[in-house]
Protein backbone atom coordinates (compact mmCIF):
# COMPACT_ATOMS: atom_id res chain seq x y z
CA UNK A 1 31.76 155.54 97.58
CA UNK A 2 29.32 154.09 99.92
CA UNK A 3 27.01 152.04 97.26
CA UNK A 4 23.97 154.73 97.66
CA UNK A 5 23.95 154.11 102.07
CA UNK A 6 22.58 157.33 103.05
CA UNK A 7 23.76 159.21 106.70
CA UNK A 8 24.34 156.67 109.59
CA UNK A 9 21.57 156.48 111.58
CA UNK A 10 23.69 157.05 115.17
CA UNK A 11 22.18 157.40 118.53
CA UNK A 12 22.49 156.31 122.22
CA UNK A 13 20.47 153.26 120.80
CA UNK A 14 22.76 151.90 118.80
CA UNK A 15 24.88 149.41 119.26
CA UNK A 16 28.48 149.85 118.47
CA UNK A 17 30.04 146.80 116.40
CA UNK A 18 33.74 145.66 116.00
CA UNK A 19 34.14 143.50 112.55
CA UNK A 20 36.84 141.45 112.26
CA UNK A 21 37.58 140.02 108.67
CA UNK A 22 41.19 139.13 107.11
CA UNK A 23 40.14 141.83 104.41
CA UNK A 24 38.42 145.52 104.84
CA UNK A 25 36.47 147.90 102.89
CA UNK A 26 40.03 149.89 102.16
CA UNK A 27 43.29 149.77 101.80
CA UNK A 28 46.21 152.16 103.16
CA UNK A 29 48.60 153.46 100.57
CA UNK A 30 51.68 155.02 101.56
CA UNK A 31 52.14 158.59 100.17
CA UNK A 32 55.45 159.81 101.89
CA UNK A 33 54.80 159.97 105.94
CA UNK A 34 51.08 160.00 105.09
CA UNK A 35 48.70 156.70 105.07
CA UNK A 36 45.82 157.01 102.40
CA UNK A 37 43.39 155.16 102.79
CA UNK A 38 41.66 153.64 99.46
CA UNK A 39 38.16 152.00 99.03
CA UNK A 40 37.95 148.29 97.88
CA UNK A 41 35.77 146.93 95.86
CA UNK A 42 33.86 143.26 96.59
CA UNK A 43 31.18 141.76 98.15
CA UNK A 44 32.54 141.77 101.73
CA UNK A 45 33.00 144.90 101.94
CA UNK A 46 29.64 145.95 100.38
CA UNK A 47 27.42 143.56 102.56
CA UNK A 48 29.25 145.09 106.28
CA UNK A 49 29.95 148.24 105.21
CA UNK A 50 26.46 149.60 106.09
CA UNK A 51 26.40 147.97 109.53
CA UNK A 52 29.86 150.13 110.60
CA UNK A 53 28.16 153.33 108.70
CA UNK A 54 24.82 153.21 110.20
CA UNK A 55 25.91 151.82 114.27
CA UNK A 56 29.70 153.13 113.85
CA UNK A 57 31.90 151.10 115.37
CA UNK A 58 35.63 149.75 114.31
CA UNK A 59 36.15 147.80 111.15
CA UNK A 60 40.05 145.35 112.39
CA UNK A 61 41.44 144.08 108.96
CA UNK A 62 44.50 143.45 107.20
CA UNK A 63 44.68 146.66 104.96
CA UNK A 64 47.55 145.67 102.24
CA UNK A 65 50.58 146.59 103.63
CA UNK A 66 53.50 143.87 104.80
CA UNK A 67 55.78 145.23 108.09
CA UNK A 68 59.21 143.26 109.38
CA UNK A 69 60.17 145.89 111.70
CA UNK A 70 58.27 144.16 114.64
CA UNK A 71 55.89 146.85 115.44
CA UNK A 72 52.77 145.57 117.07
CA UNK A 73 49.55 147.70 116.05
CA UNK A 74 49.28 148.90 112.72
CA UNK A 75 46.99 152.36 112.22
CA UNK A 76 43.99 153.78 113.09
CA UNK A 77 42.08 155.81 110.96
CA UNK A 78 38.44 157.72 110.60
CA UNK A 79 36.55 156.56 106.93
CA UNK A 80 35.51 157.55 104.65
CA UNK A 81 37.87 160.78 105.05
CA UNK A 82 35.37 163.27 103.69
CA UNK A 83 32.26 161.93 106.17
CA UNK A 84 33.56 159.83 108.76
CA UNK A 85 31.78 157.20 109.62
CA UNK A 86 33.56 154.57 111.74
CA UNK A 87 37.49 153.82 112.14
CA UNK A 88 39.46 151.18 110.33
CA UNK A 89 42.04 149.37 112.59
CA UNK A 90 44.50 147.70 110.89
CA UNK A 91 46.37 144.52 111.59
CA UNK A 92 50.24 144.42 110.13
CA UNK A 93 51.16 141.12 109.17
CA UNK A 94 55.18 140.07 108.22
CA UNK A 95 55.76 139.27 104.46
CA UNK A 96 56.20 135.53 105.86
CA UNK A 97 53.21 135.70 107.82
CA UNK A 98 51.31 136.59 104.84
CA UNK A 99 53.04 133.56 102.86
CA UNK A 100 52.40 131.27 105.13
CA UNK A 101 48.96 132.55 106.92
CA UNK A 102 47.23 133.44 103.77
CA UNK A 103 48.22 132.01 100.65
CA UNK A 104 49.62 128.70 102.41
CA UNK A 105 47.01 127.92 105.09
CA UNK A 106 44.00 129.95 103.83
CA UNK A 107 44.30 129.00 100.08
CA UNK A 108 45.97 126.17 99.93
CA UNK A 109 44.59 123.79 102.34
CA UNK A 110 41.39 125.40 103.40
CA UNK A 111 40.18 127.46 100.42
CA UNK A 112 40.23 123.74 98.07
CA UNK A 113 38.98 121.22 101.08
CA UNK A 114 35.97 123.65 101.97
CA UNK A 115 35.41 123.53 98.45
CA UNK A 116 35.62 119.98 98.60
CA UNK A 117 38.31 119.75 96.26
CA UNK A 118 40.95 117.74 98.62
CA UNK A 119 43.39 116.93 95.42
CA UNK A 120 44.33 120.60 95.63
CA UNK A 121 45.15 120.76 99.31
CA UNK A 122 48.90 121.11 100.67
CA UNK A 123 48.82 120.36 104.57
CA UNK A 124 51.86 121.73 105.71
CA UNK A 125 52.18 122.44 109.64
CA UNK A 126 54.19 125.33 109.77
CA UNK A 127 51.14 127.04 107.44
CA UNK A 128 49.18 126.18 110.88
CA UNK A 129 51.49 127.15 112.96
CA UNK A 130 51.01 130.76 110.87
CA UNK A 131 47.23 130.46 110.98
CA UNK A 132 47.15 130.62 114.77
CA UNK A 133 49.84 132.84 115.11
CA UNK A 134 48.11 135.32 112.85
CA UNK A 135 44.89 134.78 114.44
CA UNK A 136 45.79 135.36 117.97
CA UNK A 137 47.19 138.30 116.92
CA UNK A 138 43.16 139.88 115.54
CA UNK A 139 42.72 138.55 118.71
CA UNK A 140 45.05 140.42 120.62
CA UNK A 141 44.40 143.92 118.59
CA UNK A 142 40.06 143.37 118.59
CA UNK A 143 40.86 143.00 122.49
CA UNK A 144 42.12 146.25 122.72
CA UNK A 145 38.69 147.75 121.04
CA UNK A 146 35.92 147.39 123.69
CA UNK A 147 32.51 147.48 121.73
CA UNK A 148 29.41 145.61 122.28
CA UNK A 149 29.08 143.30 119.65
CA UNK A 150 31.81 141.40 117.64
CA UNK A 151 31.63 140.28 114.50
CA UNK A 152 34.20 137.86 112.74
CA UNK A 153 34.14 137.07 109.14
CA UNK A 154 34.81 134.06 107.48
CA UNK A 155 36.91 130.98 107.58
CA UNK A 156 40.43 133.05 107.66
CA UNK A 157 39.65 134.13 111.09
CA UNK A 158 38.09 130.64 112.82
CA UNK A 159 40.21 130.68 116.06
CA UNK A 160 39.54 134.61 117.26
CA UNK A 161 36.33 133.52 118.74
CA UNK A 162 37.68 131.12 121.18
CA UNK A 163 41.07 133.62 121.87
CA UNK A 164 37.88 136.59 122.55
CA UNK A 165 36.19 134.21 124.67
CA UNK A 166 38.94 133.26 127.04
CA UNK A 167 39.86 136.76 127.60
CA UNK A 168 36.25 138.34 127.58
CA UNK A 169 33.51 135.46 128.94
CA UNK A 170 30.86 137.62 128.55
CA UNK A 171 31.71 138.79 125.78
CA UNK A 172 28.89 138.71 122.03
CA UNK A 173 30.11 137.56 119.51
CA UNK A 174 29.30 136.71 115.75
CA UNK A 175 30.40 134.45 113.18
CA UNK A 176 29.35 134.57 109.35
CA UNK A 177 31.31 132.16 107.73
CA UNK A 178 31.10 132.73 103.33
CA UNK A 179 32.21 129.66 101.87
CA UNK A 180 30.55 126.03 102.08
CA UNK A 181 30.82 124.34 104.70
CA UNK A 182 31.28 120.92 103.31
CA UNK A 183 29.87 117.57 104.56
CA UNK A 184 32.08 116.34 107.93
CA UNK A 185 33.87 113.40 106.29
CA UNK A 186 35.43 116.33 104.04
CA UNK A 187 36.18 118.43 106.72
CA UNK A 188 37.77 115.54 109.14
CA UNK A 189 40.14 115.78 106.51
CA UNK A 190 41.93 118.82 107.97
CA UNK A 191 44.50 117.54 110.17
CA UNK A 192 43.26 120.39 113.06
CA UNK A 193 39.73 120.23 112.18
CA UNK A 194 39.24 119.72 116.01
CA UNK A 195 41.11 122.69 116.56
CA UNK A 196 39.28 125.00 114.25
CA UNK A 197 36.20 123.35 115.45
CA UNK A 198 37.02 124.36 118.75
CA UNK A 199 37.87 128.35 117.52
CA UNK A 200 33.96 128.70 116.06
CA UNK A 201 32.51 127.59 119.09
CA UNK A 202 33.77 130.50 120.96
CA UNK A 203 30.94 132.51 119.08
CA UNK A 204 27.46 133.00 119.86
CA UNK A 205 26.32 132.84 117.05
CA UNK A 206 27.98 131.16 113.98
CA UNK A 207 25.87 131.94 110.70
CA UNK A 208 25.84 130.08 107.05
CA UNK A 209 24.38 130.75 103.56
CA UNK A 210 22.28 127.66 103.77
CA UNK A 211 20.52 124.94 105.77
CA UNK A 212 22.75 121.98 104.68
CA UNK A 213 25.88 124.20 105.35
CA UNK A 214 24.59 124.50 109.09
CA UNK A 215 23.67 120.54 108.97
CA UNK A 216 27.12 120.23 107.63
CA UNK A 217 28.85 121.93 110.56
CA UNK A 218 26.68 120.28 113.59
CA UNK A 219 27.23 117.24 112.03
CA UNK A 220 31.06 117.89 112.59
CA UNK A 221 31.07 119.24 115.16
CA UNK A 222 29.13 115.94 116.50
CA UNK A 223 32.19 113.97 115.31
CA UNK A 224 34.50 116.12 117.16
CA UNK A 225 32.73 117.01 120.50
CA UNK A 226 30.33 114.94 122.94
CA UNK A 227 27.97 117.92 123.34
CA UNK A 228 24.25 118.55 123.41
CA UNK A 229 22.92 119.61 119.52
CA UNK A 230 19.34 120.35 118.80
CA UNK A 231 19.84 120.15 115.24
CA UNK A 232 16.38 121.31 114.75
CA UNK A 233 16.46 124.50 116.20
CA UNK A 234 19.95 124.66 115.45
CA UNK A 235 21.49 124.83 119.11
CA UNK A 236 24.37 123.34 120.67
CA UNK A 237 24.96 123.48 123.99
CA UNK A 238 28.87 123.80 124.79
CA UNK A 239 30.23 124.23 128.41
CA UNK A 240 27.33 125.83 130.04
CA UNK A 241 26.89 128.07 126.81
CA UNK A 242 24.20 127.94 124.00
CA UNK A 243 25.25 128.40 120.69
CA UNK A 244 22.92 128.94 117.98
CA UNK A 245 23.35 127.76 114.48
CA UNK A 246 21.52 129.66 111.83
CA UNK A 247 20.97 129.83 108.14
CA UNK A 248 21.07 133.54 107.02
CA UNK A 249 22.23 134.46 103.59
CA UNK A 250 24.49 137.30 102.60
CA UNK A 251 21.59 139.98 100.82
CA UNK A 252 22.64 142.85 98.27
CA UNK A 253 21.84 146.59 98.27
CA UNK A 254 18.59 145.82 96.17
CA UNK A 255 17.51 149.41 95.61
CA UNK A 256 20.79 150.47 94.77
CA UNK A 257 20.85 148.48 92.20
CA UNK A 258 17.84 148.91 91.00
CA UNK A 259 18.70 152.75 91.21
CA UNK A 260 21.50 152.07 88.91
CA UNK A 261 19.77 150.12 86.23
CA UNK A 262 16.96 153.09 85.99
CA UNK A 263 20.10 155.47 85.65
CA UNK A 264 19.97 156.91 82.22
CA UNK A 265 23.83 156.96 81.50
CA UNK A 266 23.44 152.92 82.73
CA UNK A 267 21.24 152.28 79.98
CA UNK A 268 23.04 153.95 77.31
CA UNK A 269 26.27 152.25 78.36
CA UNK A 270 24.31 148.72 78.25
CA UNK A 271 23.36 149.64 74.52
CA UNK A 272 26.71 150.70 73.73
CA UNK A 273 27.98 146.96 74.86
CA UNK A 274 25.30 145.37 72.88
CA UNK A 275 26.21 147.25 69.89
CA UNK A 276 29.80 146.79 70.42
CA UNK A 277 29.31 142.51 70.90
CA UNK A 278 27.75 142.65 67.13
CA UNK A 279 25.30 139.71 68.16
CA UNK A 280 21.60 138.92 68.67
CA UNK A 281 22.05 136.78 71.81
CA UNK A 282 24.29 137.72 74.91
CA UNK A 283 25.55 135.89 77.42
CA UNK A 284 27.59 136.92 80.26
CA UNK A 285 29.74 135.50 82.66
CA UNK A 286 31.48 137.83 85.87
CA UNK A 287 33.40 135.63 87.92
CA UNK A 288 36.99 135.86 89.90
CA UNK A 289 39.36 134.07 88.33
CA UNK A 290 39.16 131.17 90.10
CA UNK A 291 39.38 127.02 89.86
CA UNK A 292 36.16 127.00 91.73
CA UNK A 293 34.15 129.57 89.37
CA UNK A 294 33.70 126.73 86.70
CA UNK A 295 35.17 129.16 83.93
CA UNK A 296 36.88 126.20 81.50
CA UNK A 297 33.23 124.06 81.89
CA UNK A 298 31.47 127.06 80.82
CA UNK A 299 33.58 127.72 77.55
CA UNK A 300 33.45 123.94 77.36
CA UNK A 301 29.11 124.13 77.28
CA UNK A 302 29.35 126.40 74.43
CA UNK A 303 31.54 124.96 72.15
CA UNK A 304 29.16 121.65 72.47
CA UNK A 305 26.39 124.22 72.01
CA UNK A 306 27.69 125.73 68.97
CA UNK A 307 29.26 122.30 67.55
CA UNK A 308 25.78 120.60 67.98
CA UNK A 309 23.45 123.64 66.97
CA UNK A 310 24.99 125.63 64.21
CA UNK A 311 22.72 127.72 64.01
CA UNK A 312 23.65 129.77 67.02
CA UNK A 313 27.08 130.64 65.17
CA UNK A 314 27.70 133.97 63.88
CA UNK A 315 24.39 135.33 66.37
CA UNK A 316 25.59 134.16 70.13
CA UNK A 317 28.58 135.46 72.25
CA UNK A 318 29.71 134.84 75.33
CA UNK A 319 31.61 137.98 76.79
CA UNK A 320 33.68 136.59 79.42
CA UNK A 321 34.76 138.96 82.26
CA UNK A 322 37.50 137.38 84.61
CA UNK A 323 38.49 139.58 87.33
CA UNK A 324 42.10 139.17 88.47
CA UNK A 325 42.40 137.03 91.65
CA UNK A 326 45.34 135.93 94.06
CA UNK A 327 48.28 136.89 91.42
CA UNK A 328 50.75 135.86 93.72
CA UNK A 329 49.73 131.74 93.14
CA UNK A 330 51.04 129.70 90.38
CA UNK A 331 47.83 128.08 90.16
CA UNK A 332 45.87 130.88 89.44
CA UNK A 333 48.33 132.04 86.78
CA UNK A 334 47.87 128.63 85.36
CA UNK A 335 44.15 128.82 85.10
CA UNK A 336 44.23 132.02 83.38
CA UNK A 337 46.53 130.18 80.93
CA UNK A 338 43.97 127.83 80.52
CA UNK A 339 41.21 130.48 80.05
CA UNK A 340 42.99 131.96 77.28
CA UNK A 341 43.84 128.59 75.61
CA UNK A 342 40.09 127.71 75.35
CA UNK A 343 39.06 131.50 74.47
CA UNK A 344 41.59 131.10 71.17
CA UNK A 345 40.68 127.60 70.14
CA UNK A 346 36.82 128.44 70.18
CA UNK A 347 37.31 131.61 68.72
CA UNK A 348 39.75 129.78 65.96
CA UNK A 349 37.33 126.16 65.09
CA UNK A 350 33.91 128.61 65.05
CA UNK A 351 35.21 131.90 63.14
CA UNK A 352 32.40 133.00 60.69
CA UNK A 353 33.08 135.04 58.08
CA UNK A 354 30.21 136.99 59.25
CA UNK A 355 28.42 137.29 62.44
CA UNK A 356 29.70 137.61 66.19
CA UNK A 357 32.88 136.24 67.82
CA UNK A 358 31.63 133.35 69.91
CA UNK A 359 34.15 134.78 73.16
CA UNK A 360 34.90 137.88 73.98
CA UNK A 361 37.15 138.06 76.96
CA UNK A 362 37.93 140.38 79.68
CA UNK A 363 40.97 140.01 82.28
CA UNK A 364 40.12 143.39 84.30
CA UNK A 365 37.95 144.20 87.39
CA UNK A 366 34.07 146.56 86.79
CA UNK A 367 32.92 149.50 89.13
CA UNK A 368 29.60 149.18 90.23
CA UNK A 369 27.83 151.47 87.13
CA UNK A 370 29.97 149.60 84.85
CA UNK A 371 28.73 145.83 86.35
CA UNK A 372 25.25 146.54 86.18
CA UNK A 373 25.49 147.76 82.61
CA UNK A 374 26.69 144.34 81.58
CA UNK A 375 24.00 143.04 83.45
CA UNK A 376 21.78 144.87 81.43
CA UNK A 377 23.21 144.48 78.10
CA UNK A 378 23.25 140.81 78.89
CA UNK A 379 20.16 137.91 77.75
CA UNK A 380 21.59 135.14 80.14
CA UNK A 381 24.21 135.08 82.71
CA UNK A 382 25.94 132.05 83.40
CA UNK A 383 27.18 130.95 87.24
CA UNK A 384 28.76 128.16 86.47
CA UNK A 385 30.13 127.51 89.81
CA UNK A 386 31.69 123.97 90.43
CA UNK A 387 30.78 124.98 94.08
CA UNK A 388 30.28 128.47 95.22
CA UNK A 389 28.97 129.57 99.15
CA UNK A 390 26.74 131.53 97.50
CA UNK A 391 27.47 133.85 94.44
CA UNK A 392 26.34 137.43 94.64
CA UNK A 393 26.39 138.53 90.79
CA UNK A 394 23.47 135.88 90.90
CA UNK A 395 21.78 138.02 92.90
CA UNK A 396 22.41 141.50 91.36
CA UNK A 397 21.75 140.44 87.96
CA UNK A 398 18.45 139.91 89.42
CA UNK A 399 18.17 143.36 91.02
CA UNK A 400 19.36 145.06 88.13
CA UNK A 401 16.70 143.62 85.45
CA UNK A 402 13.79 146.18 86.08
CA UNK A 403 12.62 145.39 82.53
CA UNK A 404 11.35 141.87 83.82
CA UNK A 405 13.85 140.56 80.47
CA UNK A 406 16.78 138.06 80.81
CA UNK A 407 17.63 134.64 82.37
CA UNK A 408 19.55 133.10 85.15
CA UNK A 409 21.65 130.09 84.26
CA UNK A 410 23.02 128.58 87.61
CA UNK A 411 24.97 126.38 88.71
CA UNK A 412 23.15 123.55 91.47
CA UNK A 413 26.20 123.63 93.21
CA UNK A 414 25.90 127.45 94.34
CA UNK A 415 24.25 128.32 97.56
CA UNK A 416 22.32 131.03 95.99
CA UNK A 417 20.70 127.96 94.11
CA UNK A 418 18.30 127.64 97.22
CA UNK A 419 17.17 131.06 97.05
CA UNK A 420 16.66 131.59 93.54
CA UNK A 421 14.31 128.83 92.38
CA UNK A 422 13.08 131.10 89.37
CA UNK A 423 16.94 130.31 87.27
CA UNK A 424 17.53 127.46 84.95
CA UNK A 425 19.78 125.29 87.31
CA UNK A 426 22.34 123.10 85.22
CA UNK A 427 25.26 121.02 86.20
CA UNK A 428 28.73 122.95 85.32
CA UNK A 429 30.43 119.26 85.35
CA UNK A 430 28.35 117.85 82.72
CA UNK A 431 29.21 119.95 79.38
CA UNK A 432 25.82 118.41 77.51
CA UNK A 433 23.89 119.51 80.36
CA UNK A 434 25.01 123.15 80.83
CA UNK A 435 24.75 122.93 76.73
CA UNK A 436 21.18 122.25 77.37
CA UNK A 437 20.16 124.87 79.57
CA UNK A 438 22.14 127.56 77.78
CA UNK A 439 19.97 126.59 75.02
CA UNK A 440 17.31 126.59 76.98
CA UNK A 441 17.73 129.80 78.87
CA UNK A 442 18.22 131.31 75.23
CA UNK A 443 14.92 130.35 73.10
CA UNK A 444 12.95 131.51 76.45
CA UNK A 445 9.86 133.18 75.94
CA UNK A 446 9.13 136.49 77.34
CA UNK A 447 6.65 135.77 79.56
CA UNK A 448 8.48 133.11 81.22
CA UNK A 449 11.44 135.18 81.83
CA UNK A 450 9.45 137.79 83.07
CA UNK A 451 7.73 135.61 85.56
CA UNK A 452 11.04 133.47 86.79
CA UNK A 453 12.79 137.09 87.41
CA UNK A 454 9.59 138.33 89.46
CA UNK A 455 9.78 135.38 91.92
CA UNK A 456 13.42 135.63 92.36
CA UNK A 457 13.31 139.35 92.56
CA UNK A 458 10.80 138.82 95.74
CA UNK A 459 13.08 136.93 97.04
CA UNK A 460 16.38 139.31 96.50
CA UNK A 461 14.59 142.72 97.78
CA UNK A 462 12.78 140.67 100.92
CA UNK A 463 16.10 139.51 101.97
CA UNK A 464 18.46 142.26 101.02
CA UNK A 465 21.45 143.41 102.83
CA UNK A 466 20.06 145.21 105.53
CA UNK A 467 17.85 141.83 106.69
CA UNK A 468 20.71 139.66 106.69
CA UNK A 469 22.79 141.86 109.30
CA UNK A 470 19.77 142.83 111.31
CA UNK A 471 18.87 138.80 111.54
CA UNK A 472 22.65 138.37 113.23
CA UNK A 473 22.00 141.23 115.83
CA UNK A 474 18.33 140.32 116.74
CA UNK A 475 19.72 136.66 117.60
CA UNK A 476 22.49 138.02 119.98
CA UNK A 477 19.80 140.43 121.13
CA UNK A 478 17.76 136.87 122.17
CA UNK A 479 21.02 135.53 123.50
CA UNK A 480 21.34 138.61 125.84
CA UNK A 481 18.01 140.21 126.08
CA UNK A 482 17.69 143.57 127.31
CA UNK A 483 21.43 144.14 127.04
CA UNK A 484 21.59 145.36 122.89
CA UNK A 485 19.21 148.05 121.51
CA UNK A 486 17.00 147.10 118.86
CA UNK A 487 18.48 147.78 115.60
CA UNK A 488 17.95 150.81 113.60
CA UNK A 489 15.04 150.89 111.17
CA UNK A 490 16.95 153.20 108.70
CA UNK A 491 16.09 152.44 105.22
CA UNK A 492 18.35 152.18 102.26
């Protein structure tokens, strides 16, 4: 499923893209000698998709499956097989290479520092030694796919740019990095922070959710490199090359969700959770399970809620969805532990013999019908973030309301915090606080919600999906003008 992206719009006009992310839009299962490719869900793949669907082009990913026997190029394959659209390359990595590349040097060193969590972060050299080993081998397989435009994804990928560049000087190229970047006296905590500074600034462009994210990285790179930044117009100038800095956040299919919440079947599957939850208030949190999701504060916020304000027992619940995330670490396993723990002891010190269960909690993963019927049935979602690059379900909960009804709780600490000034922003480390503004978001009068979700709605369809890939190509198009077409007008 394509998330409602009608026919690409292809043409001699076009330009065609190679993206480069550690993670596609599928996966290839193995059925016997044939490869089946199967559609992921998540908010990578749904933000790029429509760029590779509309231009075509070559999506060069990781697709699932671990391979000893040496071989150097993994498949090639036309998607989606009904309608193809563009190709999927895929990159094999060895089961150690995965170990070491992706849940050693991706997760546990740079995942927690960029999070600015540096207690959490194992430094281990031969984990580096896998990160560059694994990059310059995107490098070496997006080399071997000649397109005009390439676009790299996110901190698991920092060195391709420079490997491209060496190899292809004239080469454009992109970088959207997803995750904070945090302040530089973080960062210069990364043993090869020079190193991975020097990978980025092989790009053209290298793109963030927000302004202080961009501050963030000039300032670091400053720290690392005597070059020439313009921090106002976001510009550094790097061995004869200019390299523009920008602030463009990740956008949503707006009117797909909006199709979605107008769906009749949506609706009555949103009543059917609201009946099923037995309670007069809602609130919803969707969230990986993840240290950096804020999950523990947010069960923490409503036991002070209900401890201090009785009268919410019996008539609030908090239906808890935590979709599975990075199985294979302890820590993660531990969390979910954790999760569980607090889930039982609420649900144990505020049983009522009538009324709603305070938590109701989900380990499992929702299609896209099924999400936005949550969203519906929901009064208040809570993104409780302790840091988040930007948080998406923020921004669909806000598509999805059509009926001008419900409220944003979210966390300050969440890029998306800077778009959506209409929420009720609380502070997930401060239990009182996020008590508060629960409360707060929950005796809300109607026409305040109405008008809170109409400015941030504004904001949401104005800067969908569509804008924020557009935005990449028309500032490579100013890079190299008269060398990329203009992009495609198509509408959702």
């Amino acid at each position: 499923m394509l998330y409602g992206y009608g026919k690409a719009v292809l043409s001699a006009g076009n330009p065609q893209v190679v993206v480069v992310s550690n993670r596609g839009a599928y996966v290839l299962q193995e059925h016997g000698d044939t490869l089946i490719p199967k559609r992921t869900v998540g908010g990578l793949a749904s933000a790029v998709e429509p760029v590779l669907t509309d231009y075509g082009g070559t999506w060069i990913s990781w697709c699932g499956r671990l391979d000893n026997s040496g071989r150097k190029t993994g498949a090639m394959l036309e998607v989606p097989q009904a309608d193809p659209r563009y190709h999927i390359q895929e990159v094999l990595l060895t089961e150690e290479e995965h170990t070491r590349y992706y849940h050693g040097f991706c997760n546990a060193c740079l995942w927690p520092l960029l999070h600015q969590l540096p207690e959490r972060c194992t430094f281990r050299q031969d984990y580096w030694e896998a990160y560059r080993l694994v990059n310059r081998k995107f490098a070496r397989i997006t080399l071997q796919t000649r397109k005009e435009i390439y676009w790299i994804h996110d901190f698991h990928l920092a060195l391709v740019p420079q490997f491209l560049r060496c190899a292809l000087p004239e080469a454009k190229i992109a970088f959207f990095w997803h995750v904070p970047f945090p302040p530089a006296d973080f960062f210069q905590i990364l043993p090869w922070g020079r190193q991975l500074i020097y990978g980025l600034l092989g790009s053209d462009l290298i793109a963030f959710h927000t302004p202080q994210y961009a501050q963030n990285f000039l300032e670091t790179v400053a720290r690392y490199y005597p070059v020439k930044i313009f921090r106002e117009q976001g510009l550094i100038r790097f061995r004869n090359r200019r390299i523009i800095v920008s602030a463009i956040p990740v956008g949503i299919n707006f009117h797909r969700f909006e199709q979605l919440a107008a769906d009749p079947k949506v609706r009555l599957r949103a009543q059917e959770i609201r009946n099923s939850l037995g309670a007069e208030k809602i609130l919803l949190g969707v969230d990986r399970m993840d240290y950096t999701k804020g999950i523990p504060q947010r069960l923490k916020a409503l036991a002070h809620l209900l401890e201090q304000h009785p009268g919410y027992r019996g008539k609030v619940t908090l239906l808890q969805i935590a979709v599975p995330s990075r199985n294979g670490l302890g820590e993660y396993g531990a969390l979910r532990q954790e999760v569980e723990r607090l889930v039982g002891e609420i649900n144990g010190h505020f049983d009522e013999v009538q009324g709603a269960i305070p938590v109701r909690y989900r380990y499992q993963s929702l299609d896209l019908p099924e999400l936005v019927a949550h969203y519906l049935a929901a009064d208040v979602l809570l993104v409780t973030a302790l840091r988040d690059g930007l948080n998406l379900v923020a921004k669909e909960f806000v598509a999805s309301r059509i009926d001008g009804r419900g409220v944003l709780v979210l966390s300050q600490f969440a890029g998306a915090a800077q778009e959506l000034q209409g929420a009720v922003l609380a502070n997930p480390h401060e239990p009182h606080d996020l008590a508060r503004k629960i409360k707060t978001a929950l005796e809300m009068p109607l026409p305040e919600q109405r008008s809170r979700l109409e400015a941030m709605r504004r904001v949401v369809k104005n800067h969908d999906v569509r804008w924020w890939w557009q935005s990449h190509f028309k500032i490579i198009k100013s890079l190299y003008p008269g060398t990329i077409p203009t992009p495609s007008a198509a509408r959702l």
